[in-house]
N, C-alpha and C. Protein backbone atom coordinates (compact mmCIF):
# COMPACT_ATOMS: atom_id res chain seq x y z
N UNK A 1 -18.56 -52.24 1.79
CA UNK A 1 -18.45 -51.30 0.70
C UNK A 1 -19.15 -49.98 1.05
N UNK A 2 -20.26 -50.06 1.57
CA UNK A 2 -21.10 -49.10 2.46
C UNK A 2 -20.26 -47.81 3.09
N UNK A 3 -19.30 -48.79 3.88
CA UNK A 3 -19.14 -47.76 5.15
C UNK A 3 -17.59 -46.98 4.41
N UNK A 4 -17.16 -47.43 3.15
CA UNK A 4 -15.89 -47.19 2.56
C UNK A 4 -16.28 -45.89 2.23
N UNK A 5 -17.68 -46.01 1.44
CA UNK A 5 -18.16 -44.71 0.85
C UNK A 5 -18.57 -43.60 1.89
N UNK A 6 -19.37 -44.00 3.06
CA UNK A 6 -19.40 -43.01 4.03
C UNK A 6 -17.74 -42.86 4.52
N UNK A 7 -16.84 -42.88 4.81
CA UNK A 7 -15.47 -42.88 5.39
C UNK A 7 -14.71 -41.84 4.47
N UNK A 8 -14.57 -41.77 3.54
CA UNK A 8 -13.81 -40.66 2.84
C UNK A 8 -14.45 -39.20 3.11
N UNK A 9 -15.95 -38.83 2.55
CA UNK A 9 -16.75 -37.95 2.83
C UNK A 9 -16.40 -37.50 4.62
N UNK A 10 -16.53 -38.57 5.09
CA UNK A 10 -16.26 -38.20 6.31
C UNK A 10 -14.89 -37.63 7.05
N UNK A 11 -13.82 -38.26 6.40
CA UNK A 11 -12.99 -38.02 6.53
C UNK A 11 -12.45 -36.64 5.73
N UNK A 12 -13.04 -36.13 4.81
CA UNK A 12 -12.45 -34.78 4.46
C UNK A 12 -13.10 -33.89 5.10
N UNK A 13 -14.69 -34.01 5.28
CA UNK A 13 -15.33 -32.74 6.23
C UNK A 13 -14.42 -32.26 7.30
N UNK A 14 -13.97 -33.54 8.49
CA UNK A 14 -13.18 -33.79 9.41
C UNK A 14 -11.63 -32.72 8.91
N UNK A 15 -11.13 -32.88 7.71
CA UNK A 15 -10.05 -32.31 7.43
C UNK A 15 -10.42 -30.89 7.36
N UNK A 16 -11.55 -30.50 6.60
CA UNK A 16 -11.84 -29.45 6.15
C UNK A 16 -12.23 -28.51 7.83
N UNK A 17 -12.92 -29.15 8.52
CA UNK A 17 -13.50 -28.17 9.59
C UNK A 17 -12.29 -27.75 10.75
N UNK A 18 -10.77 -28.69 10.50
CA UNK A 18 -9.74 -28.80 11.44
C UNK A 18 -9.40 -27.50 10.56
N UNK A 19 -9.17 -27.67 9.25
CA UNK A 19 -8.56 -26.14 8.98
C UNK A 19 -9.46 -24.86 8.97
N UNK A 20 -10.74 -24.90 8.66
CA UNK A 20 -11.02 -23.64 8.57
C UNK A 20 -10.87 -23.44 10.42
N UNK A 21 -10.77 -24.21 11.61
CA UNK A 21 -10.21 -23.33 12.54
C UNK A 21 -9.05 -23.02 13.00
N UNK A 22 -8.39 -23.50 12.63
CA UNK A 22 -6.64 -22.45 12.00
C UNK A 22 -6.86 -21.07 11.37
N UNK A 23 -8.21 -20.45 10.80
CA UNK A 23 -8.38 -19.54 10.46
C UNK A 23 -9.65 -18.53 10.86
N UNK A 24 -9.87 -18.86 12.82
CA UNK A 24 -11.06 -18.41 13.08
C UNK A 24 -10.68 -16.77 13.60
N UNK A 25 -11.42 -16.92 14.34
CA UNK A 25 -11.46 -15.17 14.78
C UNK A 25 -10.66 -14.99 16.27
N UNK A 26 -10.08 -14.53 16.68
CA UNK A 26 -8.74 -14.10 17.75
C UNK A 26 -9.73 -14.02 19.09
N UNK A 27 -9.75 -14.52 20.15
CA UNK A 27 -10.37 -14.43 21.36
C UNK A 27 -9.46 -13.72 21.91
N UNK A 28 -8.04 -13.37 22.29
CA UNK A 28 -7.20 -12.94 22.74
C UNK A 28 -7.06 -11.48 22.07
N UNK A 29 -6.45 -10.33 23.11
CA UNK A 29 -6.04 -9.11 22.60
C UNK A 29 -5.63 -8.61 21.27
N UNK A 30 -6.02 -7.71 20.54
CA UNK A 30 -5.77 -7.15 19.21
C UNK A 30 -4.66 -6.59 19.43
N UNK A 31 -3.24 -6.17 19.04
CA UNK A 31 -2.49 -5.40 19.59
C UNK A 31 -2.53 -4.19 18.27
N UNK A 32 -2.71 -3.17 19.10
CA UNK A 32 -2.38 -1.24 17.98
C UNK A 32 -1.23 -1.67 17.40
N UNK A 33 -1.69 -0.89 16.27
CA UNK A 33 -0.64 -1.03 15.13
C UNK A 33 -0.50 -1.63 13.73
N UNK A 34 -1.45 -2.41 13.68
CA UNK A 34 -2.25 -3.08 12.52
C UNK A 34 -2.33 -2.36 11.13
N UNK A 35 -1.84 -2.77 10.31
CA UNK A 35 -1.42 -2.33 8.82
C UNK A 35 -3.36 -2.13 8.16
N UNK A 36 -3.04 -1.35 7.42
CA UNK A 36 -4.28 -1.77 6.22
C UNK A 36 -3.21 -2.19 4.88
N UNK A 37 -4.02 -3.02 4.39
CA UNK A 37 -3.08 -3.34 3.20
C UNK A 37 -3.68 -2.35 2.34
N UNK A 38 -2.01 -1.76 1.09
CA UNK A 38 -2.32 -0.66 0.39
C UNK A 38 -3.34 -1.07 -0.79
N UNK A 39 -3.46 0.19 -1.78
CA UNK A 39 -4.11 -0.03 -2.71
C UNK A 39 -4.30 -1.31 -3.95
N UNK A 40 -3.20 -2.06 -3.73
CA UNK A 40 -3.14 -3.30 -4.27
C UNK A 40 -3.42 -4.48 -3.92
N UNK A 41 -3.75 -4.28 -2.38
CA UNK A 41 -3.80 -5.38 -1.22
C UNK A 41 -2.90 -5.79 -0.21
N UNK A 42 -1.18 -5.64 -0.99
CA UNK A 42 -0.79 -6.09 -0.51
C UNK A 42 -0.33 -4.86 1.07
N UNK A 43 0.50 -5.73 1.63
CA UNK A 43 1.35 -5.37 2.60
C UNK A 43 2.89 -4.75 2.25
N UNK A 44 3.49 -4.02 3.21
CA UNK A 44 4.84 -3.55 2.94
C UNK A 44 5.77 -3.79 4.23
N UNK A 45 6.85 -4.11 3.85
CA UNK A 45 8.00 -4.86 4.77
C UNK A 45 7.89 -3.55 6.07
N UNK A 46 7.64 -4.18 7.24
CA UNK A 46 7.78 -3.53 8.34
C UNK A 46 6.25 -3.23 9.26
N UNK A 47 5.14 -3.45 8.36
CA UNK A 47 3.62 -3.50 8.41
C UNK A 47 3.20 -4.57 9.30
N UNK A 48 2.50 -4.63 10.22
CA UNK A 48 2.01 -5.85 10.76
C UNK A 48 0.64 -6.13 10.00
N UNK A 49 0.78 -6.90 9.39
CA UNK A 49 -0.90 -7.77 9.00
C UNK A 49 -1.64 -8.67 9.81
N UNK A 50 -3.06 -8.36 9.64
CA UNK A 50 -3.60 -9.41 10.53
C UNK A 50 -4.37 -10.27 9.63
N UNK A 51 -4.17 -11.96 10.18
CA UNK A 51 -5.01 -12.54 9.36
C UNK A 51 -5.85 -13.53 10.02
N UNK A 52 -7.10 -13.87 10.43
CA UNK A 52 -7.27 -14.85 11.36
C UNK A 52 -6.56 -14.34 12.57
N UNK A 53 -6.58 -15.46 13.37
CA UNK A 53 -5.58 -15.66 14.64
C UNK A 53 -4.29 -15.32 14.39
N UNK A 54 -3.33 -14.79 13.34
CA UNK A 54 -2.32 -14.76 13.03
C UNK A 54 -1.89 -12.86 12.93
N UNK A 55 -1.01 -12.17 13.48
CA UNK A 55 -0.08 -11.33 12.82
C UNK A 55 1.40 -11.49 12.38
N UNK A 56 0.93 -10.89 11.20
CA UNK A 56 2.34 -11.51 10.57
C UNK A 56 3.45 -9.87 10.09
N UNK A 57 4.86 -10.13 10.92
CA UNK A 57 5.53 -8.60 9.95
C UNK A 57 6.49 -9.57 9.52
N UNK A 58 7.03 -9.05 8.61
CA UNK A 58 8.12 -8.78 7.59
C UNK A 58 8.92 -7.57 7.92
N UNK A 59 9.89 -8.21 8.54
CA UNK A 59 10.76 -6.87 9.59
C UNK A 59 11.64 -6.53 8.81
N UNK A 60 12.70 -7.10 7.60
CA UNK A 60 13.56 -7.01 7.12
C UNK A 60 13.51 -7.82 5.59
N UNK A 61 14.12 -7.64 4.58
CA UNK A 61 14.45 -8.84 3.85
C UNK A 61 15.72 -8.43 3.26
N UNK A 62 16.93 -9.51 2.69
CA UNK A 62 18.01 -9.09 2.03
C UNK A 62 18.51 -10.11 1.62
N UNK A 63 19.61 -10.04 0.37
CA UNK A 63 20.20 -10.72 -0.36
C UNK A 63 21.08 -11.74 1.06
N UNK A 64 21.78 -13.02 0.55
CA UNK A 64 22.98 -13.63 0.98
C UNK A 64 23.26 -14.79 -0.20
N UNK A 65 24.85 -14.23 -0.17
CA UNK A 65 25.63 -15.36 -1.22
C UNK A 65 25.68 -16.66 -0.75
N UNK A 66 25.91 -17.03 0.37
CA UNK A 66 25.82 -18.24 1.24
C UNK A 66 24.19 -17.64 2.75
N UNK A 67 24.07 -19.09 3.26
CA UNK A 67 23.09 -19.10 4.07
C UNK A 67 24.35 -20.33 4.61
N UNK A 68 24.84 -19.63 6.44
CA UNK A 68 25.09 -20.77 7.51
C UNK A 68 26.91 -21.63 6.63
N UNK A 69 27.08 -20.80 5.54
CA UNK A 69 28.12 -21.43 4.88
C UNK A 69 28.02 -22.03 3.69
N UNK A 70 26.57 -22.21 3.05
CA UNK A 70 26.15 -23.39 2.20
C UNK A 70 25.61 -21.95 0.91
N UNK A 71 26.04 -22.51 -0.43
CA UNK A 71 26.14 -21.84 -1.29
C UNK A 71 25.19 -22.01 -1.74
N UNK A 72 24.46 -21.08 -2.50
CA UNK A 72 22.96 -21.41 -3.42
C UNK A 72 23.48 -22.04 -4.43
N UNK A 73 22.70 -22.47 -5.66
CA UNK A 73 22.81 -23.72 -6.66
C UNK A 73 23.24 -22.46 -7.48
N UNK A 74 23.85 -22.38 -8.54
CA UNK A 74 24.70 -21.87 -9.91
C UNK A 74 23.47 -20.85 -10.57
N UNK A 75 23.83 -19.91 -10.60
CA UNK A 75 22.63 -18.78 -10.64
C UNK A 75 21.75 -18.22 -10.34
N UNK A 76 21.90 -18.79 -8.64
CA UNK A 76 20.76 -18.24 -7.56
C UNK A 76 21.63 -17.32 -6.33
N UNK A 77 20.74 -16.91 -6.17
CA UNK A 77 20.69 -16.00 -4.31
C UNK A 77 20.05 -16.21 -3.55
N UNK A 78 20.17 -16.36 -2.08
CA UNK A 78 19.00 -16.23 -1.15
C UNK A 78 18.35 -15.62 -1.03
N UNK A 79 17.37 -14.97 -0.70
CA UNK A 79 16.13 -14.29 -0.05
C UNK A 79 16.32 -14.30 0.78
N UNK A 80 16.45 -13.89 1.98
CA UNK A 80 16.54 -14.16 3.21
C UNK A 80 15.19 -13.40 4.04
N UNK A 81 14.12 -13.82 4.79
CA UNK A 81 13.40 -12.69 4.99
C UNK A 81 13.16 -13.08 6.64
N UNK A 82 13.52 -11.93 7.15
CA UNK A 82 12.88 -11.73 9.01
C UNK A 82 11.52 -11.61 9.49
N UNK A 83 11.21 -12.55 9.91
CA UNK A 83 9.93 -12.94 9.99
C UNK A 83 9.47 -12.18 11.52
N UNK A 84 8.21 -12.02 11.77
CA UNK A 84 7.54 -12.65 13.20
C UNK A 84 6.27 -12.66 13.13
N UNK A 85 5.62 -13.25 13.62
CA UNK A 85 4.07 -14.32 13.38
C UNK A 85 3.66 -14.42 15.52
N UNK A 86 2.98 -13.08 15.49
CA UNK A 86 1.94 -13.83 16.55
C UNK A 86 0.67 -14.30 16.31
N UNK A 87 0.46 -14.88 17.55
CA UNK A 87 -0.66 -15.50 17.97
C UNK A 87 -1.36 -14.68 18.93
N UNK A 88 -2.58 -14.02 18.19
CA UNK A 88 -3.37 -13.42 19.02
C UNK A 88 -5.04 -14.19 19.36
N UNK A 89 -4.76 -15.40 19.79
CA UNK A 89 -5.76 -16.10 20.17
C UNK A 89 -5.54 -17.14 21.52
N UNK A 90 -6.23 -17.50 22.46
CA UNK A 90 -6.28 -17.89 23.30
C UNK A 90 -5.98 -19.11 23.61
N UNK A 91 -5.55 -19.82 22.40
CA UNK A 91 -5.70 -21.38 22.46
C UNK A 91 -4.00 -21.34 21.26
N UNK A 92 -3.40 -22.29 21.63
CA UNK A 92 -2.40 -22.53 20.78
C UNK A 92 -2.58 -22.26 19.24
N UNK A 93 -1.46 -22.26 18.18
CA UNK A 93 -1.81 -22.47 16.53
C UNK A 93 -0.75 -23.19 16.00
N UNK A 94 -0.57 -23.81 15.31
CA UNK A 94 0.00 -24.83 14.89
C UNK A 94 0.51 -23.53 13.85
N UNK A 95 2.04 -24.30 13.36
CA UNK A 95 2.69 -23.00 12.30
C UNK A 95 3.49 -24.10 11.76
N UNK A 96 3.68 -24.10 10.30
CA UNK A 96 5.02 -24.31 9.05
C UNK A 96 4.86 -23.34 8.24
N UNK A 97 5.97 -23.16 8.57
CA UNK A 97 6.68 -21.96 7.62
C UNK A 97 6.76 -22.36 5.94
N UNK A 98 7.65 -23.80 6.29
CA UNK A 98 7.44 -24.43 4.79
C UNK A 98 6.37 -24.59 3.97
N UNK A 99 5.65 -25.22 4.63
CA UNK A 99 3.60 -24.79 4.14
C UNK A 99 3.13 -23.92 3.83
N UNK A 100 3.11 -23.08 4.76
CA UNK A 100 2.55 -21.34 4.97
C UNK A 100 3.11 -20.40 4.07
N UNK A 101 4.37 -20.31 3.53
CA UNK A 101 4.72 -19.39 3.06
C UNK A 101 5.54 -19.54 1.52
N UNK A 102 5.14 -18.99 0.87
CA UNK A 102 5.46 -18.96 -0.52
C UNK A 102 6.12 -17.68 -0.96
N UNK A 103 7.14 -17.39 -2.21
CA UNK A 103 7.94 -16.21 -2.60
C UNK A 103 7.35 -16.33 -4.19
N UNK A 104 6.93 -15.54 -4.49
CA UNK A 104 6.41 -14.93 -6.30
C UNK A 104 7.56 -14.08 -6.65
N UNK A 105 7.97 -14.19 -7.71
CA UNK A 105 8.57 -12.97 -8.86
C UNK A 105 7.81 -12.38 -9.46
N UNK A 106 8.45 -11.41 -10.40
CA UNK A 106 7.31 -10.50 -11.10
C UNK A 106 6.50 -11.26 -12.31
N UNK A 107 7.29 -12.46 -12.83
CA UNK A 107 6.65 -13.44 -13.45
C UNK A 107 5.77 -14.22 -13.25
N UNK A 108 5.60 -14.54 -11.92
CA UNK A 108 4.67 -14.92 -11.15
C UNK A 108 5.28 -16.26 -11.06
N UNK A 109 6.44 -16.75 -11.50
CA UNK A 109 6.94 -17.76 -10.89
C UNK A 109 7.25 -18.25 -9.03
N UNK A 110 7.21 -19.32 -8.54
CA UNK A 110 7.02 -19.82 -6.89
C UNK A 110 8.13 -20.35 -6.61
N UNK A 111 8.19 -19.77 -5.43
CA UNK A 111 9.49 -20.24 -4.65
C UNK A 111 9.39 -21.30 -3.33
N UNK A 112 9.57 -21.99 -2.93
CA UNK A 112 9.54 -22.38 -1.80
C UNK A 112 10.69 -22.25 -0.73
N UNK A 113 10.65 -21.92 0.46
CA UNK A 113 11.36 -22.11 1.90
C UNK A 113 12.48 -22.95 1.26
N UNK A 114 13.56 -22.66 1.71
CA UNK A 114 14.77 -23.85 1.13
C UNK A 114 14.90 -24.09 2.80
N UNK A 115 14.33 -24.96 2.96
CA UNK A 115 14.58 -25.83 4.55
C UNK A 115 15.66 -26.51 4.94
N UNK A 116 16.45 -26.79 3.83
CA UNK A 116 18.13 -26.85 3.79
C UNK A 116 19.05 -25.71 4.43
N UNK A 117 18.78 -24.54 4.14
CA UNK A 117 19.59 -23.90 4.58
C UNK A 117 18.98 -22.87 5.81
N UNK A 118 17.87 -22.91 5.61
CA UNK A 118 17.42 -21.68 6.96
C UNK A 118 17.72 -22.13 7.98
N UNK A 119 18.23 -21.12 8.89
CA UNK A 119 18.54 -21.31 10.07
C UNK A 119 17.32 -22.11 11.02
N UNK A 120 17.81 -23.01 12.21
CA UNK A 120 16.58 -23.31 13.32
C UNK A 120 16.72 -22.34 14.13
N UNK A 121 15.54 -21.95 14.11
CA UNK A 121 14.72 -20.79 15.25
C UNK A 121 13.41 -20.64 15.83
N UNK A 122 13.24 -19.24 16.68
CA UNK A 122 11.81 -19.77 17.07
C UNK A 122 10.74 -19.81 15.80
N UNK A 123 11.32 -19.99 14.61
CA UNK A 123 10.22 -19.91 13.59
C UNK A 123 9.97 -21.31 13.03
N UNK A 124 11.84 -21.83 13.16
CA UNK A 124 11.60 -23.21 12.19
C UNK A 124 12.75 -23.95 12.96
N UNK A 125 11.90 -25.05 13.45
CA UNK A 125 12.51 -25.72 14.62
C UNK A 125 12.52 -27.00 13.36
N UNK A 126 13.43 -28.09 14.21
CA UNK A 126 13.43 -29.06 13.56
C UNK A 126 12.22 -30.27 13.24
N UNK A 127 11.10 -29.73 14.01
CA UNK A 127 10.05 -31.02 13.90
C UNK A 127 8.65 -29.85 13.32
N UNK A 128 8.29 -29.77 12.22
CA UNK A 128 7.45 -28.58 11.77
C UNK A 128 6.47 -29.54 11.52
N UNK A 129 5.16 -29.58 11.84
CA UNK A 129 4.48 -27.82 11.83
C UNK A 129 5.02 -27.56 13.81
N UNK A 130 5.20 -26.69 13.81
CA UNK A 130 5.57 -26.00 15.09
C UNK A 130 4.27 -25.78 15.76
N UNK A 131 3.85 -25.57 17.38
CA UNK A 131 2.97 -24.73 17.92
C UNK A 131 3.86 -23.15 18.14
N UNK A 132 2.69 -22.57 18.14
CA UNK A 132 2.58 -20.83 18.75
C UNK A 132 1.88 -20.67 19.94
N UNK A 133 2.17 -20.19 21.05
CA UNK A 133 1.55 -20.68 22.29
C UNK A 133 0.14 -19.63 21.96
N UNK A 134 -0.36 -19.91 23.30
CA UNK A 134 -2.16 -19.03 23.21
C UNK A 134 -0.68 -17.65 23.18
N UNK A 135 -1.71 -16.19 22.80
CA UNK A 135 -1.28 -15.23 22.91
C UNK A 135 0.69 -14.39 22.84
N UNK A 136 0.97 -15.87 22.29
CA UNK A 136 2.36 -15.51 21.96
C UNK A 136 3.50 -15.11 21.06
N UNK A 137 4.70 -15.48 20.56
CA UNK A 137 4.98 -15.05 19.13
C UNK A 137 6.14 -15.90 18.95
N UNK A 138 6.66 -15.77 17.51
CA UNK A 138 7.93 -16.83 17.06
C UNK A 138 8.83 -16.04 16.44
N UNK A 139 9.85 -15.62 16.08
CA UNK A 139 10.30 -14.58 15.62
C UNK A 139 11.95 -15.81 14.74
N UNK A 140 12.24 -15.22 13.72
CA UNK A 140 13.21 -15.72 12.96
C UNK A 140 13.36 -15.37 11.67
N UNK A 141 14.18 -16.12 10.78
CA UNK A 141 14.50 -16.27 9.14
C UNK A 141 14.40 -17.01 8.82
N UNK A 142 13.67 -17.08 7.71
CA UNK A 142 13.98 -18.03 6.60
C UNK A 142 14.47 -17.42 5.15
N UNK A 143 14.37 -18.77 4.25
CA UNK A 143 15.43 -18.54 2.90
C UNK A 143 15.21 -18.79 2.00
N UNK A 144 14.70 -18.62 0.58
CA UNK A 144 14.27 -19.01 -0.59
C UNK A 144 15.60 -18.55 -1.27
N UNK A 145 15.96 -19.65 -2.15
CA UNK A 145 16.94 -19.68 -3.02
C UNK A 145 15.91 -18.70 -4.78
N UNK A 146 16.74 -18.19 -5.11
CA UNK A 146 15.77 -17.34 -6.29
C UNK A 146 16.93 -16.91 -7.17
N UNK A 147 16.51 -16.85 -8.45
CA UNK A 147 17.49 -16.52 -9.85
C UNK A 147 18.23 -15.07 -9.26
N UNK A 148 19.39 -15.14 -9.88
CA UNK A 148 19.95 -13.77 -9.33
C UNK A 148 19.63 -12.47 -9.84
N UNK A 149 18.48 -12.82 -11.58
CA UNK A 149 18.46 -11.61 -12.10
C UNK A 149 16.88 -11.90 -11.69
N UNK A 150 15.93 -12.21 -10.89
CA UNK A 150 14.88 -12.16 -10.52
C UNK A 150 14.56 -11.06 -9.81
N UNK A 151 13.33 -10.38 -9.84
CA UNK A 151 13.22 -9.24 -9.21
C UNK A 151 11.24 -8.94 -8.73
N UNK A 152 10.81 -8.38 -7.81
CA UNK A 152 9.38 -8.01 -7.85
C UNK A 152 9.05 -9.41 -7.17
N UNK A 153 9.39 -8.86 -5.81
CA UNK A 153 9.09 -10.19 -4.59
C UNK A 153 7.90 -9.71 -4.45
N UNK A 154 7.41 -11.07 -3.97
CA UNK A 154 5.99 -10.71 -3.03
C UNK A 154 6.04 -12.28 -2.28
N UNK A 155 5.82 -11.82 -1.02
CA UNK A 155 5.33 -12.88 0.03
C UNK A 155 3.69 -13.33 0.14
N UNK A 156 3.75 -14.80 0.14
CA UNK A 156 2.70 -14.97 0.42
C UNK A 156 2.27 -15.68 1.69
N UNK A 157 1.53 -15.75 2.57
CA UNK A 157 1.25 -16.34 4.12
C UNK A 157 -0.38 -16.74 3.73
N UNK A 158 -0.36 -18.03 4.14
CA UNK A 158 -1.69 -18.70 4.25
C UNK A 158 -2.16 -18.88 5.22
N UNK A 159 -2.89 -18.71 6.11
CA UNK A 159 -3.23 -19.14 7.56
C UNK A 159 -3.34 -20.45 8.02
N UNK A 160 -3.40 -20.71 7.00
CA UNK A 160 -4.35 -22.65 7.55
C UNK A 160 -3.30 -23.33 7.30
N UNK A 161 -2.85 -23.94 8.21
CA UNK A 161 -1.59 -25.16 7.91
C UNK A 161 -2.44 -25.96 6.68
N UNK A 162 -3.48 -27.32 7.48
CA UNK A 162 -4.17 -27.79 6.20
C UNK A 162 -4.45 -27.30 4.89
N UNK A 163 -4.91 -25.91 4.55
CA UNK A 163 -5.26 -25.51 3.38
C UNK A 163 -4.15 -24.82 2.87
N UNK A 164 -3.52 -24.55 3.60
CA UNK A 164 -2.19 -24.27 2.93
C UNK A 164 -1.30 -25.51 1.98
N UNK A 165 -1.27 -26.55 2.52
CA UNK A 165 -0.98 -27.97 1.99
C UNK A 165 -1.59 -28.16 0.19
N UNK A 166 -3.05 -27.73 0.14
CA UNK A 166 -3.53 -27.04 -0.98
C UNK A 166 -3.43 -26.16 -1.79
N UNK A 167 -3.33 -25.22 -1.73
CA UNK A 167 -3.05 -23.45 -1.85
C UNK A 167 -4.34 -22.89 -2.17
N UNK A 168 -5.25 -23.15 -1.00
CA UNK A 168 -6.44 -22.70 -0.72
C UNK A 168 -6.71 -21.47 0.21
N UNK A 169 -7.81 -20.65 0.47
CA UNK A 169 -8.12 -20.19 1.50
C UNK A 169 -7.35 -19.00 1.22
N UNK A 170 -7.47 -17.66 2.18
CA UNK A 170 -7.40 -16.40 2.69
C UNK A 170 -5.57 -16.22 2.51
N UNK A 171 -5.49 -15.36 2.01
CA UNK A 171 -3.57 -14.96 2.23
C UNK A 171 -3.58 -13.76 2.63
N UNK A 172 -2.28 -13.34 2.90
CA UNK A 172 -1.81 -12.35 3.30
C UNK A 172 -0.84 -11.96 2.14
N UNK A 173 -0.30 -10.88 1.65
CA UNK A 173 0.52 -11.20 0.48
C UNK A 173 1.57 -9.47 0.73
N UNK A 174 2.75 -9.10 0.98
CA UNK A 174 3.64 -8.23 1.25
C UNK A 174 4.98 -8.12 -0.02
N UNK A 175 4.53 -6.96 -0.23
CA UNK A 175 5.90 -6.67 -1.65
C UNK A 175 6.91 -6.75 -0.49
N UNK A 176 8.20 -7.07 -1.51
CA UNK A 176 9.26 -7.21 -0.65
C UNK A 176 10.14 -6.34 -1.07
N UNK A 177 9.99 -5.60 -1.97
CA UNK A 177 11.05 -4.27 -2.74
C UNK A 177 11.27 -3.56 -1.76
């Protein structure tokens, strides 16, 4: 009974210290060009953010009636947004997109990744969470299905695979207008 009670405690520190280093500090090159986020915090589509070990742009975003052929559900649209996510640290990073990244309306209603229809790429391969090599990058789309009269995107990026699983920890957050 003893060691049941030491074993959980133990076992979340263990969880907890794996994610906060998913969110340490970059040993590898800074690259010029680095956004400040504006007066609201957030980021704007085309901005590179840095977060942790992570830069993240938002190269593009736009409507689609279908994604790959496959129709959204009866009063939705895709989102479609062009991603790329380096790794400016020396040691690999583990990445899900599905985890990591969340879509808000102006209601503040949540969207999730529709992993049904996004394309596989170097962003979202079929076996997620993905690695990011030391010092490298992943570049792709993904797709949130969203009401058609919805409006006042904002992206959200979590760094920490683990605490992302939560919706804990440090974000990154980019209007998408």
């Amino acid at each position: 009974m003893r060691m049941r009670r030491l074993l959980l405690p133990s076992l979340l520190g263990l969880l907890l210290a794996t994610a906060v280093v998913g969110c340490g500090d970059p040993t590898g090159p800074v690259p010029t060009g680095i956004a400040t986020p504006g007066d609201n915090g957030h980021f704007k589509i085309g901005q590179m953010a840095r977060i942790g070990t992570y830069i993240v742009t938002v190269n593009r975003v736009f409507n689609e009636n279908n994604v790959q052929g496959v129709p959204p559900a009866m009063g939705m649209r895709f989102l479609v947004l062009d991603l790329t996510i380096q790794n400016i640290d020396t040691d690999n990073v583990r990445m899900s997109p599905a985890a990591q990244f969340t879509v808000k309306d102006s209601t503040g209603a949540e969207y999730d990744m529709d992993g049904d229809v996004t394309p596989t790429t170097g962003l979202t391969t079929t076996s997620l969470p993905d690695t990011i090599p030391a010092d490298g990058m992943i570049h792709g789309e993904v797709a949130f299905q969203v009401p058609l009269a919805a409006h006042g995107f904002h992206l959200y990026f979590n760094p920490s695979f683990l605490l992302s699983l939560f919706s804990h920890g440090n974000k990154l957050t980019f209007d998408l207008q």
